[in-house]
N, C-alpha and C. Protein backbone atom coordinates (compact mmCIF):
# COMPACT_ATOMS: atom_id res chain seq x y z
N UNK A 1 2.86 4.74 31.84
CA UNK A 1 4.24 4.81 31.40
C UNK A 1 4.63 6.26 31.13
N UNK A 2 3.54 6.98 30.96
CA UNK A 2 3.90 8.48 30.61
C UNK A 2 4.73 9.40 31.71
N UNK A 3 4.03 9.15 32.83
CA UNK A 3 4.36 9.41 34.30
C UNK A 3 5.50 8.59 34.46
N UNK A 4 6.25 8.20 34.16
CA UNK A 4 7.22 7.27 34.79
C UNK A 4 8.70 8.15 34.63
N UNK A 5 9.27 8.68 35.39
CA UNK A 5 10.36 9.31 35.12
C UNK A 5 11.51 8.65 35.28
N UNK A 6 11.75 7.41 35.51
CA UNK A 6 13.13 6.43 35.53
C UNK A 6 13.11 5.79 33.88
N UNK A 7 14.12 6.11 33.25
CA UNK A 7 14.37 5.43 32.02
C UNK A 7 14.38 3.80 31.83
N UNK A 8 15.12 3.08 32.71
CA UNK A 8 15.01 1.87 33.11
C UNK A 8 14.27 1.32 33.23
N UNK A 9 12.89 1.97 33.74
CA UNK A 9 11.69 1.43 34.14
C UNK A 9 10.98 1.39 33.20
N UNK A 10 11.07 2.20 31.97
CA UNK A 10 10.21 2.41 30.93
C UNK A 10 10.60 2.27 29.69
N UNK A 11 11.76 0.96 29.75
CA UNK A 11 12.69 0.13 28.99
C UNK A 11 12.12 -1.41 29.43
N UNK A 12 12.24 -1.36 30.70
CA UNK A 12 11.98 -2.85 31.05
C UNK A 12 10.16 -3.07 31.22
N UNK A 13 9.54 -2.12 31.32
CA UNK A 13 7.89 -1.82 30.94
C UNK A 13 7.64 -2.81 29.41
N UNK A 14 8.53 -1.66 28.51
CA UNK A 14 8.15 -1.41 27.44
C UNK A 14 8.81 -3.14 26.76
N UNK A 15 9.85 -3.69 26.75
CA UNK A 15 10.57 -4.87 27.16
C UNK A 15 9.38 -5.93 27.54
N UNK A 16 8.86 -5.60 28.55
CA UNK A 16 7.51 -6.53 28.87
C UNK A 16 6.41 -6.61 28.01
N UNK A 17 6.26 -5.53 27.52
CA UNK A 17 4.67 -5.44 26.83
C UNK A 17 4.82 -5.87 25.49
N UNK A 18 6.03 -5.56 25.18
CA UNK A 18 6.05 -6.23 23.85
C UNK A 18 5.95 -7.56 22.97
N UNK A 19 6.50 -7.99 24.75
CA UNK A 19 6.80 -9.70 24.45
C UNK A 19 5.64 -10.20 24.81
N UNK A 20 4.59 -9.45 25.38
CA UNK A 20 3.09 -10.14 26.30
C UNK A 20 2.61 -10.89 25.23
N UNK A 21 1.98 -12.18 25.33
CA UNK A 21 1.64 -12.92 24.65
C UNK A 21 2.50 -13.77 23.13
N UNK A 22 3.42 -13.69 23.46
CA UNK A 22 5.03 -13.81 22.42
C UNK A 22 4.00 -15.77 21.82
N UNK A 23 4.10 -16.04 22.70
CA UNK A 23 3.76 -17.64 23.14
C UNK A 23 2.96 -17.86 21.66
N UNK A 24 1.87 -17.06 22.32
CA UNK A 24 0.56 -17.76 21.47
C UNK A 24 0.82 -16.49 19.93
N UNK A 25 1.18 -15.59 20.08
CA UNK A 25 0.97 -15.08 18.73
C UNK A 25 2.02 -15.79 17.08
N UNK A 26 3.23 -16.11 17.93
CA UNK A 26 3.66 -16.40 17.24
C UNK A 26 3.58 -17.40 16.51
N UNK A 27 3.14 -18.65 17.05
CA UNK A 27 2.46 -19.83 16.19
C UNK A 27 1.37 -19.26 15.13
N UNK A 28 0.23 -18.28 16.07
CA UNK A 28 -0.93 -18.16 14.60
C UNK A 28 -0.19 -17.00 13.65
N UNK A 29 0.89 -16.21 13.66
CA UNK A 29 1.40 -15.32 12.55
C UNK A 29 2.17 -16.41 11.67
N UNK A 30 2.77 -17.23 12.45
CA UNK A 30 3.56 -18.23 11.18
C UNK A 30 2.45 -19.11 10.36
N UNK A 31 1.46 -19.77 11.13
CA UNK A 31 0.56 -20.55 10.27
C UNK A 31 0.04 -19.99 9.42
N UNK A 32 -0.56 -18.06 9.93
CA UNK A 32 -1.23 -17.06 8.81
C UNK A 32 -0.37 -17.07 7.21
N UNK A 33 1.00 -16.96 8.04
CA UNK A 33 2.11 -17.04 7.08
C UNK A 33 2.08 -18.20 5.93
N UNK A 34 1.96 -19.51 6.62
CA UNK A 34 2.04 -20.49 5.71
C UNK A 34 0.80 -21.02 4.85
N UNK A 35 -0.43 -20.33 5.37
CA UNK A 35 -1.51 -20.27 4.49
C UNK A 35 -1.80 -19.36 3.67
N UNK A 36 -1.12 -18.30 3.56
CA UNK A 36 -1.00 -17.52 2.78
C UNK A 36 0.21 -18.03 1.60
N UNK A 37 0.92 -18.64 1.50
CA UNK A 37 1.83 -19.07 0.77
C UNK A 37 1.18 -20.18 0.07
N UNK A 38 0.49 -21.40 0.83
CA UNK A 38 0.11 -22.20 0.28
C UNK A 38 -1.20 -22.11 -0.46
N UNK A 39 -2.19 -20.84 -0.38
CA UNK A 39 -3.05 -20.02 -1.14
C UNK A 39 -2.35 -19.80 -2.20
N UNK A 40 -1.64 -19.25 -2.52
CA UNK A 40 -0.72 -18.68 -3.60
C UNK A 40 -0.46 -19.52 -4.41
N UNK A 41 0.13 -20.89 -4.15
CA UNK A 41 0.08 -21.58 -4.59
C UNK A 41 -0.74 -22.83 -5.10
N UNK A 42 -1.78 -22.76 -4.44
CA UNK A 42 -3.08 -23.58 -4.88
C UNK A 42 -3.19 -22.39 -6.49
N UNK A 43 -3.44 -20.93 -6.34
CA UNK A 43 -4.12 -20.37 -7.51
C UNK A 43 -3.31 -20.03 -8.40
N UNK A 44 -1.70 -20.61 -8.62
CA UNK A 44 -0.63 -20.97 -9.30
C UNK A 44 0.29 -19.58 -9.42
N UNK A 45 0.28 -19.35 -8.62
CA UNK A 45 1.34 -18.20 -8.13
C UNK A 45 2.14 -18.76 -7.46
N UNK A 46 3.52 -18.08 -7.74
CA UNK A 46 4.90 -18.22 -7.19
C UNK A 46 5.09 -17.91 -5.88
N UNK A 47 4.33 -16.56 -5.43
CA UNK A 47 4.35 -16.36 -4.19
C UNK A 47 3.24 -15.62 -3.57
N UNK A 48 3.21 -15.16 -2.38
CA UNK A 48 1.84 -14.56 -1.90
C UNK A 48 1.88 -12.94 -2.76
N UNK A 49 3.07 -13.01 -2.56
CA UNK A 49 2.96 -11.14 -3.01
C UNK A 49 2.72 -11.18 -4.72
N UNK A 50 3.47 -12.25 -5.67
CA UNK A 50 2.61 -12.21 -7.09
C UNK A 50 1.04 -12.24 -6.97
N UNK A 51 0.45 -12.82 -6.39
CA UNK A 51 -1.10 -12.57 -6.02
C UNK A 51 -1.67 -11.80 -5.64
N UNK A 52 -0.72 -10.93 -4.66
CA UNK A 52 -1.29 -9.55 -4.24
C UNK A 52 -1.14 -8.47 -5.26
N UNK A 53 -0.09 -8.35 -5.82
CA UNK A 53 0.33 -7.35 -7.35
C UNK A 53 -0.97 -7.64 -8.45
N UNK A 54 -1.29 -9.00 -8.55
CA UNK A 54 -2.03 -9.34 -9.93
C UNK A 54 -3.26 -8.59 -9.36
N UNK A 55 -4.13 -8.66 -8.08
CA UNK A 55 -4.89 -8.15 -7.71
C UNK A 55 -5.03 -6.86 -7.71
N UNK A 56 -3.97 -6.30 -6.76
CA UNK A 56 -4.18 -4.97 -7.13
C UNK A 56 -3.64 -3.93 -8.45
N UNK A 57 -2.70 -4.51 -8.99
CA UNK A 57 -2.13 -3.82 -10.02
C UNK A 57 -1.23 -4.05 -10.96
N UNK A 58 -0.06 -4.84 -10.93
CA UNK A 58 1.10 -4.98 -11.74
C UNK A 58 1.06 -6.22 -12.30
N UNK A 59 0.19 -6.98 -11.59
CA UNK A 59 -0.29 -8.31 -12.50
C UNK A 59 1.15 -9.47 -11.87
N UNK A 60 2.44 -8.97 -12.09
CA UNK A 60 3.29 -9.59 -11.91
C UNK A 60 4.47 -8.86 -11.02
N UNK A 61 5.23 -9.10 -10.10
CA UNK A 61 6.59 -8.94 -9.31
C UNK A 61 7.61 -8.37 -10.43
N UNK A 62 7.83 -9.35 -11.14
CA UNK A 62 8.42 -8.49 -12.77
C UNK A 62 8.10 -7.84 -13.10
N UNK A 63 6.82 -7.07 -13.54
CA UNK A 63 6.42 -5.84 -13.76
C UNK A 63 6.84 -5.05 -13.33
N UNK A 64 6.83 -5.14 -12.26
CA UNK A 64 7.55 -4.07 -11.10
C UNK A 64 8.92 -3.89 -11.36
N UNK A 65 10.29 -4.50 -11.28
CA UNK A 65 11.23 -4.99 -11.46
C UNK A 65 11.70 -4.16 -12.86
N UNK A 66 10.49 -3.99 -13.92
CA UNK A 66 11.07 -3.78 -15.00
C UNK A 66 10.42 -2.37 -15.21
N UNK A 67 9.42 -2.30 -14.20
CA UNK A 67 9.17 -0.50 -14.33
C UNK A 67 10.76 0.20 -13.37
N UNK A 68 10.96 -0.02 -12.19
CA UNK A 68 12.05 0.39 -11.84
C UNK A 68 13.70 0.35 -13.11
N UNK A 69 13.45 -1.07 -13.17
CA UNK A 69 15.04 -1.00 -14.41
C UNK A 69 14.62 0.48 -15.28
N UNK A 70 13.25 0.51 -15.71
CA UNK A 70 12.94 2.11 -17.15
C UNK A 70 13.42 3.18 -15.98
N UNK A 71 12.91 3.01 -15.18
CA UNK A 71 13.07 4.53 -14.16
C UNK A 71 13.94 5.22 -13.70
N UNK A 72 14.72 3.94 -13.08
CA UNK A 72 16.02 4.60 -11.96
C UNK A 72 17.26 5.48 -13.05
N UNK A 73 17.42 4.41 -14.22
CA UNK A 73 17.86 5.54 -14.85
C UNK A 73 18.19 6.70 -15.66
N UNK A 74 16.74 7.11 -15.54
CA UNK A 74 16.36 8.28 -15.60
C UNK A 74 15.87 9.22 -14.76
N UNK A 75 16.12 8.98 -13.80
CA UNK A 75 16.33 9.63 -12.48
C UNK A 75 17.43 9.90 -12.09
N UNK A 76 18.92 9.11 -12.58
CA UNK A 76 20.07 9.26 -12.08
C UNK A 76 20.39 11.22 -12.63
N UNK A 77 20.91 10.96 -13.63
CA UNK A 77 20.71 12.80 -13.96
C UNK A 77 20.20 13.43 -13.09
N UNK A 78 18.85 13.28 -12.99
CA UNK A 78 18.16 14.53 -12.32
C UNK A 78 18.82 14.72 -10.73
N UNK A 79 18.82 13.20 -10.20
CA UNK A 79 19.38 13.27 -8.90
C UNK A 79 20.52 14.12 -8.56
N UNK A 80 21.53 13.62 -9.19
CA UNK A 80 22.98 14.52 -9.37
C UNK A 80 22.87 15.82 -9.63
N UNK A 81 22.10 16.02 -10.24
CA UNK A 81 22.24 17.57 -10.38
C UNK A 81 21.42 17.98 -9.10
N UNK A 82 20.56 17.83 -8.78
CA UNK A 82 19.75 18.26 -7.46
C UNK A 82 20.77 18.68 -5.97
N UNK A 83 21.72 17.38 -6.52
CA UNK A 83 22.68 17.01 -5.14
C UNK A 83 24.17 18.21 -5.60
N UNK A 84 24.04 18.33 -6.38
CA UNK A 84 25.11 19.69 -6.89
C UNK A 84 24.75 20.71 -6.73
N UNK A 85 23.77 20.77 -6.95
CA UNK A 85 22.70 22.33 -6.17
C UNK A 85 22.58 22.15 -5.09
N UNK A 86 22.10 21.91 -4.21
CA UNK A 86 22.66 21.29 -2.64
C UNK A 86 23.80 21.78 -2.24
N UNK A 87 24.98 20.69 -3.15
CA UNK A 87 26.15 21.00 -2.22
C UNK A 87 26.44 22.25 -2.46
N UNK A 88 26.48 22.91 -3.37
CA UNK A 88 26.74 24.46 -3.99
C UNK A 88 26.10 25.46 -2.75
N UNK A 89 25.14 24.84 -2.20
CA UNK A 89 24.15 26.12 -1.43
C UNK A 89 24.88 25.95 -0.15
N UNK A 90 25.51 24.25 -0.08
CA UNK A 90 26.27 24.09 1.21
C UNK A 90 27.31 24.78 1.62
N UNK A 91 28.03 24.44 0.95
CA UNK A 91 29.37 25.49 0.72
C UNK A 91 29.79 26.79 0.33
N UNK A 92 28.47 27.10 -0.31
CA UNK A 92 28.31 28.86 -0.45
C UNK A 92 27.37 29.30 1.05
N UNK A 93 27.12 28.74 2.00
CA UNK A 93 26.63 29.11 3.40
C UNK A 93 27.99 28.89 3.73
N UNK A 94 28.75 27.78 3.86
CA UNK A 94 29.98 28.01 5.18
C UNK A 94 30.72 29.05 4.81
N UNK A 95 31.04 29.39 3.30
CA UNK A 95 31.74 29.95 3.06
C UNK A 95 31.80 31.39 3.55
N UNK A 96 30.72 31.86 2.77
CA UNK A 96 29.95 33.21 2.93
C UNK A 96 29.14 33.83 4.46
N UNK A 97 29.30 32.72 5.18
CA UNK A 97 28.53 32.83 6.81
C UNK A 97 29.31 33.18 7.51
């Protein structure tokens, strides 16, 4: 495909390869899917990803949820001003250029 200098060709290539095996993958990604959900719920989790958090770290989806609510705003300030220094450097280049 590297060698291929028609765009078309290496649209409708690329078009092909993607879909190669469409058939069969997609049944075992949905079943992966639904055993992973129904895991989750055998070990009384809400969902696959509360199980993945408790494992690796936050214990809970809410955790998360409520570290962002502490964060974002206290980040808002800092952002704005960052973005005022910015535009200041923007407009002191067109100006001054």
């Amino acid at each position: 495909m590297q060698k291929c200098k028609r765009e078309e060709t290496r649209k409708a290539l690329d078009k092909l390869r993607s879909g190669q095996c469409e058939e069969v993958n997609t049944p075992l990604l949905e079943d992966a899917l639904r055993l992973r959900a129904e895991i989750a719920e055998i070990l009384g989790y809400e969902t696959h990803a509360d199980f993945q958090l408790e494992i690796r770290m936050s214990k809970k989806s809410a955790a998360v949820y409520e570290m962002y609510d502490q964060l974002i705003p206290r980040l808002i300030a800092p952002a704005n001003e960052e973005l005022a220094g910015r535009r200041y450097v923007c407009v002191y280049a067109y100006v001054y250029t």
